[in-house]
C-alpha atoms as a PDB file:
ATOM      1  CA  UNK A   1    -117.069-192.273  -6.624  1.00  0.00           C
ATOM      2  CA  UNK A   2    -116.460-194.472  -9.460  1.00  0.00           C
ATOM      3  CA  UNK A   3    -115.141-198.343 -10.207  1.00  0.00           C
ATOM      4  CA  UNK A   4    -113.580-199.192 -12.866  1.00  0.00           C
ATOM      5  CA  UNK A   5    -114.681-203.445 -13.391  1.00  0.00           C
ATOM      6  CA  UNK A   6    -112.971-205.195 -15.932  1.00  0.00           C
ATOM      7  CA  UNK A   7    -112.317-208.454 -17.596  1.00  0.00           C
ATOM      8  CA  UNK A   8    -109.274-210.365 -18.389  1.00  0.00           C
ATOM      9  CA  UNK A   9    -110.314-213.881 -20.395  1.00  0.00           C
ATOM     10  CA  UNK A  10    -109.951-215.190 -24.184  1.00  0.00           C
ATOM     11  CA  UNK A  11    -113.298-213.393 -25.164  1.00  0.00           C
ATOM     12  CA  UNK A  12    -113.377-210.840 -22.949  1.00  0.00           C
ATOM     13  CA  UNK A  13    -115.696-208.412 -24.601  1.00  0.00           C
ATOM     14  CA  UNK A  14    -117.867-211.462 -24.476  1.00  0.00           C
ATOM     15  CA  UNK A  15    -117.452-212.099 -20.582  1.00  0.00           C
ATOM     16  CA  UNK A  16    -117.789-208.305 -20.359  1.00  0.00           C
ATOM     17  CA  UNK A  17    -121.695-207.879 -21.818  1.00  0.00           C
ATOM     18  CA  UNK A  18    -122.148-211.030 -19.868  1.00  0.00           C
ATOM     19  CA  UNK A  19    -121.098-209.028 -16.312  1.00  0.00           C
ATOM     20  CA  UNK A  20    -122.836-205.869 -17.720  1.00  0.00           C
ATOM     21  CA  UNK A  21    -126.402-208.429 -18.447  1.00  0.00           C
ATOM     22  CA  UNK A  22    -125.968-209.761 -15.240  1.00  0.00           C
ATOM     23  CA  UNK A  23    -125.823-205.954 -13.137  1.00  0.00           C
ATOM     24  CA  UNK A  24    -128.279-204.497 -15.227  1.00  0.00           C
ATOM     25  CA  UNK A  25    -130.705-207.379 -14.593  1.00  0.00           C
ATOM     26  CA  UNK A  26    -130.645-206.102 -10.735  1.00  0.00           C
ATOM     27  CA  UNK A  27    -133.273-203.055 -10.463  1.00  0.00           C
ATOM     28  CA  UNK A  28    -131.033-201.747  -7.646  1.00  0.00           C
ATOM     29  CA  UNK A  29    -127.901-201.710  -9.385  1.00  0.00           C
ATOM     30  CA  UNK A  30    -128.809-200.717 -13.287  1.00  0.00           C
ATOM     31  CA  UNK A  31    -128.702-197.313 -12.774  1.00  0.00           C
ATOM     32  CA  UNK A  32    -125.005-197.880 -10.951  1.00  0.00           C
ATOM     33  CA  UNK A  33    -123.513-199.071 -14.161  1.00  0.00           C
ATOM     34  CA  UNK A  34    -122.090-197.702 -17.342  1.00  0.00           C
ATOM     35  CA  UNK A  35    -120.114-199.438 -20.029  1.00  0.00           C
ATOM     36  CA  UNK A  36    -116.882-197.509 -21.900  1.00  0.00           C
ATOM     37  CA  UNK A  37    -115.708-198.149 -24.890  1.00  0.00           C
ATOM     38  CA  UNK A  38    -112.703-198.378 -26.584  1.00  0.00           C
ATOM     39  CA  UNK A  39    -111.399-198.205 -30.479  1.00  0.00           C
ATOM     40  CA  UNK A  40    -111.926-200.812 -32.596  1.00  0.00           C
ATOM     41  CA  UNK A  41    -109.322-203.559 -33.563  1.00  0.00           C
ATOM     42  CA  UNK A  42    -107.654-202.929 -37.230  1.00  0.00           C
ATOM     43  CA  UNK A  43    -109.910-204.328 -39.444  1.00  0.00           C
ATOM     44  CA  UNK A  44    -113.560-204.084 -37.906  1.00  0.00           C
ATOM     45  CA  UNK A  45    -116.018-201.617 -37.759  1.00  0.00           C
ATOM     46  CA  UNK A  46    -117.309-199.411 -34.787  1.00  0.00           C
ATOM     47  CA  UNK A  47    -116.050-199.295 -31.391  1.00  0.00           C
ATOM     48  CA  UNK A  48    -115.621-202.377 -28.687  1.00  0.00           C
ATOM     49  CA  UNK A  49    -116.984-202.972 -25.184  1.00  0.00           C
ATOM     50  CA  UNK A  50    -113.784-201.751 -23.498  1.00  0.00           C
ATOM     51  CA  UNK A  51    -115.184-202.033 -19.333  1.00  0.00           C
ATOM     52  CA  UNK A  52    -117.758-201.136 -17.017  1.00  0.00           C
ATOM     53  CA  UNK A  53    -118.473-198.266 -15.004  1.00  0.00           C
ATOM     54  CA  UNK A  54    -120.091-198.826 -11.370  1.00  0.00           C
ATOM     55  CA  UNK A  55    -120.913-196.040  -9.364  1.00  0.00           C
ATOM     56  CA  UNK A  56    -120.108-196.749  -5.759  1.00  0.00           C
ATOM     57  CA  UNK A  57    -122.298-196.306  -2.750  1.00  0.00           C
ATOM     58  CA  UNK A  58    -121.595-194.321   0.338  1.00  0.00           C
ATOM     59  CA  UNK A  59    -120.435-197.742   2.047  1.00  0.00           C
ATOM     60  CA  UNK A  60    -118.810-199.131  -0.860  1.00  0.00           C
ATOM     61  CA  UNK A  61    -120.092-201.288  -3.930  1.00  0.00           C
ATOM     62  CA  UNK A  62    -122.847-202.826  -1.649  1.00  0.00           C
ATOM     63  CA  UNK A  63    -124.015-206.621  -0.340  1.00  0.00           C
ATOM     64  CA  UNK A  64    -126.141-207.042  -3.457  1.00  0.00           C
ATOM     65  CA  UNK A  65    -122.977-205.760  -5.764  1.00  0.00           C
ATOM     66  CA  UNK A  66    -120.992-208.321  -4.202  1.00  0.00           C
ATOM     67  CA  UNK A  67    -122.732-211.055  -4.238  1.00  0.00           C
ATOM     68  CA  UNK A  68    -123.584-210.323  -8.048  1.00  0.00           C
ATOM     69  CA  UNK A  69    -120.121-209.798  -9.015  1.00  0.00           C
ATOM     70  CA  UNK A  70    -119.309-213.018  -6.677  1.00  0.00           C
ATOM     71  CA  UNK A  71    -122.020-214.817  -8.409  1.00  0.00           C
ATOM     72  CA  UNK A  72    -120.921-213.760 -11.853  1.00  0.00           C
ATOM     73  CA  UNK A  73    -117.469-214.822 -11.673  1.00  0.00           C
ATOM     74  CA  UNK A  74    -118.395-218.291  -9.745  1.00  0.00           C
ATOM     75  CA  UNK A  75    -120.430-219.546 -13.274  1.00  0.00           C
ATOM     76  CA  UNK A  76    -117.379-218.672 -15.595  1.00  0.00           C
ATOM     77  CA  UNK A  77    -116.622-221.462 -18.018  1.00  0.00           C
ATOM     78  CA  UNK A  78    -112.417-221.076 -17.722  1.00  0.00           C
ATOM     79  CA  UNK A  79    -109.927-218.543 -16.894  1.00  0.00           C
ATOM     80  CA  UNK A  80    -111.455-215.507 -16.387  1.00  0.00           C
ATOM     81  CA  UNK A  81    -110.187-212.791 -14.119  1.00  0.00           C
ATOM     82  CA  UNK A  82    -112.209-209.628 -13.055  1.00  0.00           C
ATOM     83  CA  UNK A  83    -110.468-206.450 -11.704  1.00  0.00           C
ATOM     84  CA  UNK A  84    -112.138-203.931  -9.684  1.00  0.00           C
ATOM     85  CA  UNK A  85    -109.857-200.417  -9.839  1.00  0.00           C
ATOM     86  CA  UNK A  86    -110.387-197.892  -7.343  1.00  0.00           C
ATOM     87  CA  UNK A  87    -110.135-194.471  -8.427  1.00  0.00           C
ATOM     88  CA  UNK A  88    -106.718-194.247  -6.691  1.00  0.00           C
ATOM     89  CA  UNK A  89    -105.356-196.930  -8.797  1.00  0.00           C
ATOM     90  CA  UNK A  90    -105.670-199.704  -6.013  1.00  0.00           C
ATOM     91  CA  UNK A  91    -107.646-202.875  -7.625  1.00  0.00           C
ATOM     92  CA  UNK A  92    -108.659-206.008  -6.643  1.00  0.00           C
ATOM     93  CA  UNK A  93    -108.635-209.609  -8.316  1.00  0.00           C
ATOM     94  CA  UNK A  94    -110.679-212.361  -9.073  1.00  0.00           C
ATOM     95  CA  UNK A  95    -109.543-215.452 -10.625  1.00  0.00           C
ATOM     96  CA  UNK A  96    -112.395-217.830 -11.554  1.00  0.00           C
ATOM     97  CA  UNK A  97    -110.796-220.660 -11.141  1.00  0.00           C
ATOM     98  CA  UNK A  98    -110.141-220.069  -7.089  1.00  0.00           C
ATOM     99  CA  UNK A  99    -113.489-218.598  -6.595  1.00  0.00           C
ATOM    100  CA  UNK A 100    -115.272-221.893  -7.775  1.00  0.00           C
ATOM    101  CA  UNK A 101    -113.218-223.960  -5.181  1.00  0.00           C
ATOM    102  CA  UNK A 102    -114.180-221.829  -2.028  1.00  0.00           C
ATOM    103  CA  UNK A 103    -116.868-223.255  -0.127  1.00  0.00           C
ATOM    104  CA  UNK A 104    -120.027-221.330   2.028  1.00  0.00           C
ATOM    105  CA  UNK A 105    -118.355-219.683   4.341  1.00  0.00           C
ATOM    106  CA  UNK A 106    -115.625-218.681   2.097  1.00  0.00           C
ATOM    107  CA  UNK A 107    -117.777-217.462  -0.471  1.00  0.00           C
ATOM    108  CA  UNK A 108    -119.531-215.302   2.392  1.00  0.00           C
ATOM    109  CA  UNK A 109    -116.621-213.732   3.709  1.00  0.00           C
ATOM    110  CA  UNK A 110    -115.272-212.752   0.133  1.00  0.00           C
ATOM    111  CA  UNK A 111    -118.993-211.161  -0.358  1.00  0.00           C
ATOM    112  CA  UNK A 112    -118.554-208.947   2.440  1.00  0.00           C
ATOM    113  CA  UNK A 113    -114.722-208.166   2.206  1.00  0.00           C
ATOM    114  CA  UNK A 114    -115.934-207.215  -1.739  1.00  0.00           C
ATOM    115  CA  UNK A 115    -118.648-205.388  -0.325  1.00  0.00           C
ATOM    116  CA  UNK A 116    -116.501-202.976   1.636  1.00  0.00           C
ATOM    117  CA  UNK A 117    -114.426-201.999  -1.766  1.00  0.00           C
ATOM    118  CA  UNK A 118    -114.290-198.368  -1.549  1.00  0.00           C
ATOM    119  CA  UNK A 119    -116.148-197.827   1.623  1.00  0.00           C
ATOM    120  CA  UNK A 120    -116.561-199.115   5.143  1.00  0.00           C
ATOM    121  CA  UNK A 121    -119.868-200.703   6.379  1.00  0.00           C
ATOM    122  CA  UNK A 122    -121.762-203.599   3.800  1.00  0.00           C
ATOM    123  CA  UNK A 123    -123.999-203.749   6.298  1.00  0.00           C
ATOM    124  CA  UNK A 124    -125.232-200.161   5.721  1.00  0.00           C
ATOM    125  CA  UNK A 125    -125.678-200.719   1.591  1.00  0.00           C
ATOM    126  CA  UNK A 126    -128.431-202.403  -0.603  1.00  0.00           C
END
């Protein structure tokens, strides 16, 4: 099964290559994750980063998903918002500037809650 991730932010083709660098960089997870495209604006040439692609595991999007999308999203400079959708159309949020105010534990228990996106068990994955 397959996630749609993308980013909402004032450069978010930008922020986008930046999540995509920062998957890819994980040997476990680069072969989890596409990019699409979409047309380009009026004006330019060739086609734009339009979102990512990641390829779930049985348990969900994993502990070492997680935490990189977790991570990811922590070290944005301003509003930035990424959306995981679910093939059924059910996504989830989140906002950079309330994931750099939650402490340890908080951070943690997002991890694993993120972790269980389209499957039951982080525990079981990566």
């Amino acid at each position: 099964m397959q996630v749609q991730l993308g980013v909402e932010a004032d450069s978010a083709a930008n922020e986008l290559r930046s999540l995509w660098g920062r998957l890819v960089a994980e040997d476990e997870l680069r072969p989890r994750v596409a990019s699409t495209e979409q047309a380009p604006e009026p004006g330019t040439l060739g086609s734009a980063l339009g979102g990512l692609i990641f390829i779930l595991t049985p348990s969900g999007l994993g502990i070492l998903a997680a935490r990189t999308l977790v991570t990811w999203i922590r070290s944005r400079v301003g509003d930035v918002t990424l959306r995981v959708t679910m093939p059924d159309g059910k996504h989830y949020e989140l906002e950079s500037t309330s994931v750099r105010k939650l402490d340890a534990a908080a951070i943690q228990a997002l991890t694993e809650s993120l972790a269980k996106v389209g499957g039951t068990d982080p525990a079981a994955s990566e």
